[in-house]
C-alpha atoms as a PDB file:
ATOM      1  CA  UNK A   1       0.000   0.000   0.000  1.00  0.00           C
ATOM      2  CA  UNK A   2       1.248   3.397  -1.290  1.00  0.00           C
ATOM      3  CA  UNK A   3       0.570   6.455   0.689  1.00  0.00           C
ATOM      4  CA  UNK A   4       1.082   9.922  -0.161  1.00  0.00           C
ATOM      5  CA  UNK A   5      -0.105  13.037   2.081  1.00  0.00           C
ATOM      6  CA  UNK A   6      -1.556  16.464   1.285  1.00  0.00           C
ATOM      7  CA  UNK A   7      -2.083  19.157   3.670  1.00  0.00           C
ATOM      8  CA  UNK A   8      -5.024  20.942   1.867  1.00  0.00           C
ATOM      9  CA  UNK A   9      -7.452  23.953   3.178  1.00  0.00           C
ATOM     10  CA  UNK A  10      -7.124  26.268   6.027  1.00  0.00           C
ATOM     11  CA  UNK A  11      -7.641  23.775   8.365  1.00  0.00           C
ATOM     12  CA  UNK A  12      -4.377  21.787   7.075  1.00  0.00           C
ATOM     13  CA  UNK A  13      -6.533  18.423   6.969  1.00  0.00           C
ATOM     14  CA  UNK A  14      -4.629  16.137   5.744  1.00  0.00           C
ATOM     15  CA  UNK A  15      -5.299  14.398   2.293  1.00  0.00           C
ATOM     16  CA  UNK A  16      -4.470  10.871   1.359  1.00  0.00           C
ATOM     17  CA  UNK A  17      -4.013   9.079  -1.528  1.00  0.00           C
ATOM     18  CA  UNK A  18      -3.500   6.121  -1.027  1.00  0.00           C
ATOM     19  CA  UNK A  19      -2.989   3.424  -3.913  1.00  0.00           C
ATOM     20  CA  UNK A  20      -1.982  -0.441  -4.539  1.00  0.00           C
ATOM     21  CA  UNK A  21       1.144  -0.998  -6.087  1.00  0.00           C
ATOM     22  CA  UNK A  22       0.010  -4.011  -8.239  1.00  0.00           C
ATOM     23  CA  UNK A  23      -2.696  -2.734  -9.970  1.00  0.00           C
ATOM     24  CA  UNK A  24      -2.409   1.511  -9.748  1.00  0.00           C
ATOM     25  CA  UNK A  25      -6.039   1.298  -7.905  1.00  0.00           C
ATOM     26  CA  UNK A  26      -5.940   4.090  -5.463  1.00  0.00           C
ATOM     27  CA  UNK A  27      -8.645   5.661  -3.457  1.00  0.00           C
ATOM     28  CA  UNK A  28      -8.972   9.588  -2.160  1.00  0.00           C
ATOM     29  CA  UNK A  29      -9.463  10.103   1.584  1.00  0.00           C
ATOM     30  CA  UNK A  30     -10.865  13.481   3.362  1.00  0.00           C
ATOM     31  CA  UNK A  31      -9.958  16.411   0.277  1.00  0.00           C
ATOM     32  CA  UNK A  32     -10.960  19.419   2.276  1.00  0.00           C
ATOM     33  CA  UNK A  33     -10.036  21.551  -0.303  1.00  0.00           C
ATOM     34  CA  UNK A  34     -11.114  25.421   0.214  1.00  0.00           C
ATOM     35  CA  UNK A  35      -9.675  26.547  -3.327  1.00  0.00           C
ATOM     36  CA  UNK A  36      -9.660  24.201  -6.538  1.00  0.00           C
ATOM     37  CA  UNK A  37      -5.924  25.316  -6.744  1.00  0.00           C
ATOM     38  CA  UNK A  38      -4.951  23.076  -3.858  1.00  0.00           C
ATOM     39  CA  UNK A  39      -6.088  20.071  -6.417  1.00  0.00           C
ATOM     40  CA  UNK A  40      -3.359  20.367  -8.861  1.00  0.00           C
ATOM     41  CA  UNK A  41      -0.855  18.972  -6.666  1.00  0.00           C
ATOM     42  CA  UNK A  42      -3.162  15.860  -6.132  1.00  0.00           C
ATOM     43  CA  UNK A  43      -4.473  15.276  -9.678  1.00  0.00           C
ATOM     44  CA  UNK A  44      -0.405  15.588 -10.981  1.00  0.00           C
ATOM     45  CA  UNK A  45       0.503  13.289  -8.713  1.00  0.00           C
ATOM     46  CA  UNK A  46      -2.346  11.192  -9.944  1.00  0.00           C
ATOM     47  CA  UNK A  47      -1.900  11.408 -13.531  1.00  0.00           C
ATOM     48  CA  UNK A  48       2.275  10.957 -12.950  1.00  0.00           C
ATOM     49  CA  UNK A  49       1.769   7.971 -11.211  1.00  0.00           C
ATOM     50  CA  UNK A  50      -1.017   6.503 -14.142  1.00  0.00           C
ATOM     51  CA  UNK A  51      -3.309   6.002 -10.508  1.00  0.00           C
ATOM     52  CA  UNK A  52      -6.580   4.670 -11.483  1.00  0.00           C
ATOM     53  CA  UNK A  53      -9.187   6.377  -8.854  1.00  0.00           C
ATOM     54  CA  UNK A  54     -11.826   3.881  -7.520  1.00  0.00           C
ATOM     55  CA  UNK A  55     -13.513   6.187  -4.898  1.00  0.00           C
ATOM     56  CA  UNK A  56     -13.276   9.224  -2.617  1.00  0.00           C
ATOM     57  CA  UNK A  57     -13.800   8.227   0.995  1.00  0.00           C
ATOM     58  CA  UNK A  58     -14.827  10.396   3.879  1.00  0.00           C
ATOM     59  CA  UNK A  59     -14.116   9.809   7.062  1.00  0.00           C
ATOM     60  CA  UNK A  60     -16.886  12.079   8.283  1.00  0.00           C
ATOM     61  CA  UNK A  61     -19.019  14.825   6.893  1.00  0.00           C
ATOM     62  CA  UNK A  62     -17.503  17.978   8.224  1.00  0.00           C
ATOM     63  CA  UNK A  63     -16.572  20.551   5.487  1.00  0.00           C
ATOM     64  CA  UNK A  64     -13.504  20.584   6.142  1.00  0.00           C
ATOM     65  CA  UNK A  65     -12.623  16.841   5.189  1.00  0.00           C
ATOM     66  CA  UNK A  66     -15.291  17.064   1.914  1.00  0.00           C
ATOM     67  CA  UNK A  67     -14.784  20.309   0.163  1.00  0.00           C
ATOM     68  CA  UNK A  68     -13.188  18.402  -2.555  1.00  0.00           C
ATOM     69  CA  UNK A  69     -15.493  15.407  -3.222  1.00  0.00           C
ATOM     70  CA  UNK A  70     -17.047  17.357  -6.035  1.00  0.00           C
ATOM     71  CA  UNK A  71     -14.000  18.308  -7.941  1.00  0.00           C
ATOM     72  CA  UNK A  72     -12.732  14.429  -7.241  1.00  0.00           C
ATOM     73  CA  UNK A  73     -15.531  12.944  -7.944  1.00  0.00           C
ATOM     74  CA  UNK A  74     -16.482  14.656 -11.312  1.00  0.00           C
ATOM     75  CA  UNK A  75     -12.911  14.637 -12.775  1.00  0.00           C
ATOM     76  CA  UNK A  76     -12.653  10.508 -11.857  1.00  0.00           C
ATOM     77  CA  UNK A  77     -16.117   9.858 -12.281  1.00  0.00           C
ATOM     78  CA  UNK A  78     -16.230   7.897  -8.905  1.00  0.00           C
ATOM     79  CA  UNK A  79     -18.664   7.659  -5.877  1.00  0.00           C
ATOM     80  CA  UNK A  80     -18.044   9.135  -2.756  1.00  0.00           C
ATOM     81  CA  UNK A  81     -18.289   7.081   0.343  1.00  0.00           C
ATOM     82  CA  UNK A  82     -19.340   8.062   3.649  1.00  0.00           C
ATOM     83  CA  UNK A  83     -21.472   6.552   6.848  1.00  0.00           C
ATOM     84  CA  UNK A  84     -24.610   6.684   6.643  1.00  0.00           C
ATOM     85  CA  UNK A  85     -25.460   8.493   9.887  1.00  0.00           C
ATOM     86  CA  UNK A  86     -22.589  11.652   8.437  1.00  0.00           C
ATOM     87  CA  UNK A  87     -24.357  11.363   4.573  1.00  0.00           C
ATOM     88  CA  UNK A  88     -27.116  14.657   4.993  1.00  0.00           C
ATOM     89  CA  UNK A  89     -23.636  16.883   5.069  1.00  0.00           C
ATOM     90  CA  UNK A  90     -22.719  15.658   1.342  1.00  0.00           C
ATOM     91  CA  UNK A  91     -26.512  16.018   0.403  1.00  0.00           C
ATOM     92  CA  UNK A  92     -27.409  19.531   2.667  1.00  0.00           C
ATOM     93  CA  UNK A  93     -23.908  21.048   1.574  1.00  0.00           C
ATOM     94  CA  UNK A  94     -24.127  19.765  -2.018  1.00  0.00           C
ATOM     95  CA  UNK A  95     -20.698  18.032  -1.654  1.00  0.00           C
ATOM     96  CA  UNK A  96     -21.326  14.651  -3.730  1.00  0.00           C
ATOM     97  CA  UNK A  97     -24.027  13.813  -6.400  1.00  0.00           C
ATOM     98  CA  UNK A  98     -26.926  12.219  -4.243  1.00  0.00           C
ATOM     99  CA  UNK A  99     -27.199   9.380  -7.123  1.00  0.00           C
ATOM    100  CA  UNK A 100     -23.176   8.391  -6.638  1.00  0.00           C
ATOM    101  CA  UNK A 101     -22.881   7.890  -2.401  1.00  0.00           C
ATOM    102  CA  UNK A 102     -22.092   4.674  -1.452  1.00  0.00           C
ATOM    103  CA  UNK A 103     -23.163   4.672   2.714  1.00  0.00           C
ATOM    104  CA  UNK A 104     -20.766   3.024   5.227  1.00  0.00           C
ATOM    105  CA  UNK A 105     -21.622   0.922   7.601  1.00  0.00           C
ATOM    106  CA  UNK A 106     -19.061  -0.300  10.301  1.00  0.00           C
ATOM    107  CA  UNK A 107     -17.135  -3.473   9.352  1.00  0.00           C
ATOM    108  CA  UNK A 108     -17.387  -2.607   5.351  1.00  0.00           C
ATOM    109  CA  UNK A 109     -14.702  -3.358   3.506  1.00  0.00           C
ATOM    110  CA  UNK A 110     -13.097  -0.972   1.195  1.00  0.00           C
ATOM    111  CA  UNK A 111     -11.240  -2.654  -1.571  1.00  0.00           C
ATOM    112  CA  UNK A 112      -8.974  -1.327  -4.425  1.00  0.00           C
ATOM    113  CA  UNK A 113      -6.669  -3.235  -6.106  1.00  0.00           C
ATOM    114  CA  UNK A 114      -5.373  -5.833  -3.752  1.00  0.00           C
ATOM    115  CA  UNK A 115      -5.312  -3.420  -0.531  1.00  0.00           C
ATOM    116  CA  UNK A 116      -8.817  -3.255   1.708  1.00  0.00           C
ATOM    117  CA  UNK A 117      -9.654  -1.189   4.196  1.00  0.00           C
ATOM    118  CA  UNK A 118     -12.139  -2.211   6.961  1.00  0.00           C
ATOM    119  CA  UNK A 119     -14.853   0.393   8.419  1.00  0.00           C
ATOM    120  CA  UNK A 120     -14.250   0.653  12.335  1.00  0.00           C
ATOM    121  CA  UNK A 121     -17.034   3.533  13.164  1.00  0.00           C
ATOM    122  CA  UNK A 122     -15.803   5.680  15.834  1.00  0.00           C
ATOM    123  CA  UNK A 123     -18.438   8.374  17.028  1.00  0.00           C
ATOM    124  CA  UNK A 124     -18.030  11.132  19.143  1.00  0.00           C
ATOM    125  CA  UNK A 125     -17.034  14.069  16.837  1.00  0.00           C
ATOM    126  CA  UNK A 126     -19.675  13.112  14.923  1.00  0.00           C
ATOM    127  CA  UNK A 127     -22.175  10.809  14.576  1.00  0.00           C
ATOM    128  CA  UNK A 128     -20.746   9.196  11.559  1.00  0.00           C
ATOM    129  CA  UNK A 129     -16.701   9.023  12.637  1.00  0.00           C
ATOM    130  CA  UNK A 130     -15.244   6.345  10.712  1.00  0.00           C
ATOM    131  CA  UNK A 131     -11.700   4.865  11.009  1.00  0.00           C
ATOM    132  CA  UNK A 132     -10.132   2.679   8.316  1.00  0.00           C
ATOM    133  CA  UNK A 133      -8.074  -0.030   9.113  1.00  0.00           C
ATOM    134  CA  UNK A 134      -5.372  -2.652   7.659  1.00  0.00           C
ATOM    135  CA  UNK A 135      -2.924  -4.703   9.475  1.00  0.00           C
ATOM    136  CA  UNK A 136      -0.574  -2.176   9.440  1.00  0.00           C
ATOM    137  CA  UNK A 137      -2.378   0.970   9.861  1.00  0.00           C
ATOM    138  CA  UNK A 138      -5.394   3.145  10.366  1.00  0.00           C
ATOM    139  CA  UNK A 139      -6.369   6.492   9.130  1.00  0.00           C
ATOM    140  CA  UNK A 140      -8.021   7.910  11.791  1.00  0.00           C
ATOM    141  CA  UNK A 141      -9.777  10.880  10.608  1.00  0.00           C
ATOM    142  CA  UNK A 142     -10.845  13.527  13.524  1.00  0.00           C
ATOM    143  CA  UNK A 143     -11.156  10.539  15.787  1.00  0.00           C
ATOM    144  CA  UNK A 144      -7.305   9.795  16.960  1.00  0.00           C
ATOM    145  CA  UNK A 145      -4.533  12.623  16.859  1.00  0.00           C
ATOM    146  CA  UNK A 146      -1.015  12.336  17.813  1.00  0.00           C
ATOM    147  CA  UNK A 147      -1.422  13.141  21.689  1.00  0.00           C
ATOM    148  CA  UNK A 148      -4.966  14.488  21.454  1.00  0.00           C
ATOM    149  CA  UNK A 149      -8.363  13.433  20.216  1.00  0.00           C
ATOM    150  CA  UNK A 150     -11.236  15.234  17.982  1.00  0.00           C
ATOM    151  CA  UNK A 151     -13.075  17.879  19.355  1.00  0.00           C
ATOM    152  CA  UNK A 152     -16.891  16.996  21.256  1.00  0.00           C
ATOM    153  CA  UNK A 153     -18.552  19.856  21.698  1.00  0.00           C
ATOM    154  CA  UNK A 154     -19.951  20.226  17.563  1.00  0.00           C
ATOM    155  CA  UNK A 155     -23.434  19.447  16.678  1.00  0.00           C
ATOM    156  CA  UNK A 156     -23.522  15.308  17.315  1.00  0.00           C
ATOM    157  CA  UNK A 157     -20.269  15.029  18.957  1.00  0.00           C
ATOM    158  CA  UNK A 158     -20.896  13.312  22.191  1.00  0.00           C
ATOM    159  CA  UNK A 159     -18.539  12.986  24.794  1.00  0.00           C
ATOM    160  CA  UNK A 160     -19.495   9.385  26.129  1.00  0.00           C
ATOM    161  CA  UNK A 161     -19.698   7.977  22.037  1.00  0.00           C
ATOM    162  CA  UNK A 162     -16.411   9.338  21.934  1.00  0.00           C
ATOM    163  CA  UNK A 163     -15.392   7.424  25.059  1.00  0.00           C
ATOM    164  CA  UNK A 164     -16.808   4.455  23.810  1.00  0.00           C
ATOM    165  CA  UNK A 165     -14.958   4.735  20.289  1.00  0.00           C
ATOM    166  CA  UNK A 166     -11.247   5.180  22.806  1.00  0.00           C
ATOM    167  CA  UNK A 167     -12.062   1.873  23.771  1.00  0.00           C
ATOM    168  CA  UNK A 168     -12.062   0.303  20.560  1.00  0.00           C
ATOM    169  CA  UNK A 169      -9.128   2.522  19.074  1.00  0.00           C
ATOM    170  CA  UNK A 170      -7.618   1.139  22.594  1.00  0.00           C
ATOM    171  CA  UNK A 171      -8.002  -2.543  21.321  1.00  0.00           C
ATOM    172  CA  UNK A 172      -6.380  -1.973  18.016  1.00  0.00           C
ATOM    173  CA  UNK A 173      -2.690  -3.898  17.834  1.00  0.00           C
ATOM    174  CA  UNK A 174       0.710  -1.650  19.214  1.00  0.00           C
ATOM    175  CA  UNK A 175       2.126  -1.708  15.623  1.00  0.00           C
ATOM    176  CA  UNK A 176      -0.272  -0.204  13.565  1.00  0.00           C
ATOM    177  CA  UNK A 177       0.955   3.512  12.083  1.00  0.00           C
ATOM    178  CA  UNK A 178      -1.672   6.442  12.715  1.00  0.00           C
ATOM    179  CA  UNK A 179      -2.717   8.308   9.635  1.00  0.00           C
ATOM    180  CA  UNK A 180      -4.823  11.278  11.262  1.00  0.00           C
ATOM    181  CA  UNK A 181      -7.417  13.531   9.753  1.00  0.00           C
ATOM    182  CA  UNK A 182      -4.657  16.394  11.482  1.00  0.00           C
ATOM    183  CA  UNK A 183      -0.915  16.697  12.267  1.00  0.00           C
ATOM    184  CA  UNK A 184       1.351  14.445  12.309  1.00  0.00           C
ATOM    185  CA  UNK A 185       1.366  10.247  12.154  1.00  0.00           C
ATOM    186  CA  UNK A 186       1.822   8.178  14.967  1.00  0.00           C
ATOM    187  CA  UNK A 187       1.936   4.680  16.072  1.00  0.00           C
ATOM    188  CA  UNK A 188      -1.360   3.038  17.900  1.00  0.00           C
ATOM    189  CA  UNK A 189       1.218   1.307  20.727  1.00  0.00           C
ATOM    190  CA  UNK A 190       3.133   5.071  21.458  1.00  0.00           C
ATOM    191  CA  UNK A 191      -0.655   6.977  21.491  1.00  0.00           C
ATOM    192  CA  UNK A 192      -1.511   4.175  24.285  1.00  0.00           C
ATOM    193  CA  UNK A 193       1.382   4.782  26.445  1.00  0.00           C
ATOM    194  CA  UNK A 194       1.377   8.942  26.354  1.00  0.00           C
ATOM    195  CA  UNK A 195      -2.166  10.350  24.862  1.00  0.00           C
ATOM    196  CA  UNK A 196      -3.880  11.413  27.724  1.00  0.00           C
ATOM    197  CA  UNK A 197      -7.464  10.442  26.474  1.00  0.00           C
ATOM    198  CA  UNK A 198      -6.244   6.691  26.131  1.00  0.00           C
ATOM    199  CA  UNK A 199      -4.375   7.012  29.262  1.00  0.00           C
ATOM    200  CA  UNK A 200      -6.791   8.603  31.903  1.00  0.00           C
ATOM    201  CA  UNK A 201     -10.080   8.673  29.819  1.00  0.00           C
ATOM    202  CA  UNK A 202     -11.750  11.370  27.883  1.00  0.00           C
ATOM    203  CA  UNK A 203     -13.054  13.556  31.440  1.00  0.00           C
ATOM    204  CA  UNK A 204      -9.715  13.607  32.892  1.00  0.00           C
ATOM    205  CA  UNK A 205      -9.872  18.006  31.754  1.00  0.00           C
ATOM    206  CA  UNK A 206     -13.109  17.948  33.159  1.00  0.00           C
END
């Protein structure tokens, strides 16, 4: 599995593409673009790499992490796919076409080329959090930062969802590299032993 990282919008989310070296299949996670210029970057590295783009997958519906499913998903002609409970942003914020959304659910499987990714749904900063796993990694969208954890207090964040969704980040093997929705990677094993939300639990600022 190929991986290569954007920092897009004013929000610097981050912006995978993230590809199988066999076949060229590739997928587009979270473009939170806020100008179409920050695309070019993404579609050259696209075209030079001959990438054939199966989807565009959200990891939740804030704008932030979808500003670019349009652009995406007209110039590749691909679906965007989202869970189901975070779909009404792509539809109430005209981010996707309604016809071409493929809903989550958790444990679906995400497959491109020979790489799949496996829906873990994580809830908290929104209802609709989604993680995506392999056995080596998991892009962890607002869900898990490096030290820190997404933010509660939006419309459908939840504190106790979120508590519930540390548990099963918490279960997750030591190995497996962090791709977040913000900042920089991590590993699952080194957020266990020092992030303060997997250490004490999410009230320990409270």
């Amino acid at each position: 599995m190929q991986i290569e990282t954007f920092t897009v919008g004013m929000l610097s989310t981050n912006c995978y593409v993230v590809s199988c070296a066999d076949t060229n299949e590739a997928i587009i996670i979270d473009p939170g673009l806020d100008f179409l210029s920050e695309a070019k970057p993404i579609t050259d590295y696209i075209e030079k790499g001959q990438l054939k783009i199966k989807y565009v997958v959200n990891t939740h519906g804030h704008s932030d992490h979808i500003k670019g499913n349009a652009f995406f998903q007209e110039k590749f002609n691909v679906p965007v796919c989202i869970h189901s409970f975070d779909a009404y942003f792509l539809e109430t914020l005209k981010m996707a076409k309604s016809s071409a959304i493929h809903l989550l659910e958790d444990g679906s499987l995400i497959n491109f080329g020979n790489e799949t990714l496996k829906v873990l749904h994580t809830p908290g900063h929104t209802r609709g959090c989604i993680c995506l796993t392999s056995e080596h990694l998991v892009f962890s969208g607002d869900t898990l930062f490096a030290g820190s954890i997404g933010r509660t207090d939006f419309p459908e964040g939840s504190m106790s969802d979120m508590s519930c969704s540390l548990d099963k980040i918490k279960q997750l093997p030591d190995i497996l590299l962090v791709y977040p929705g913000h900042g920089a990677t991590s590993i699952i094993g080194e957020e266990k032993r020092i992030n303060p939300f997997l250490t004490r639990g999410i009230g320990f600022m409270f």
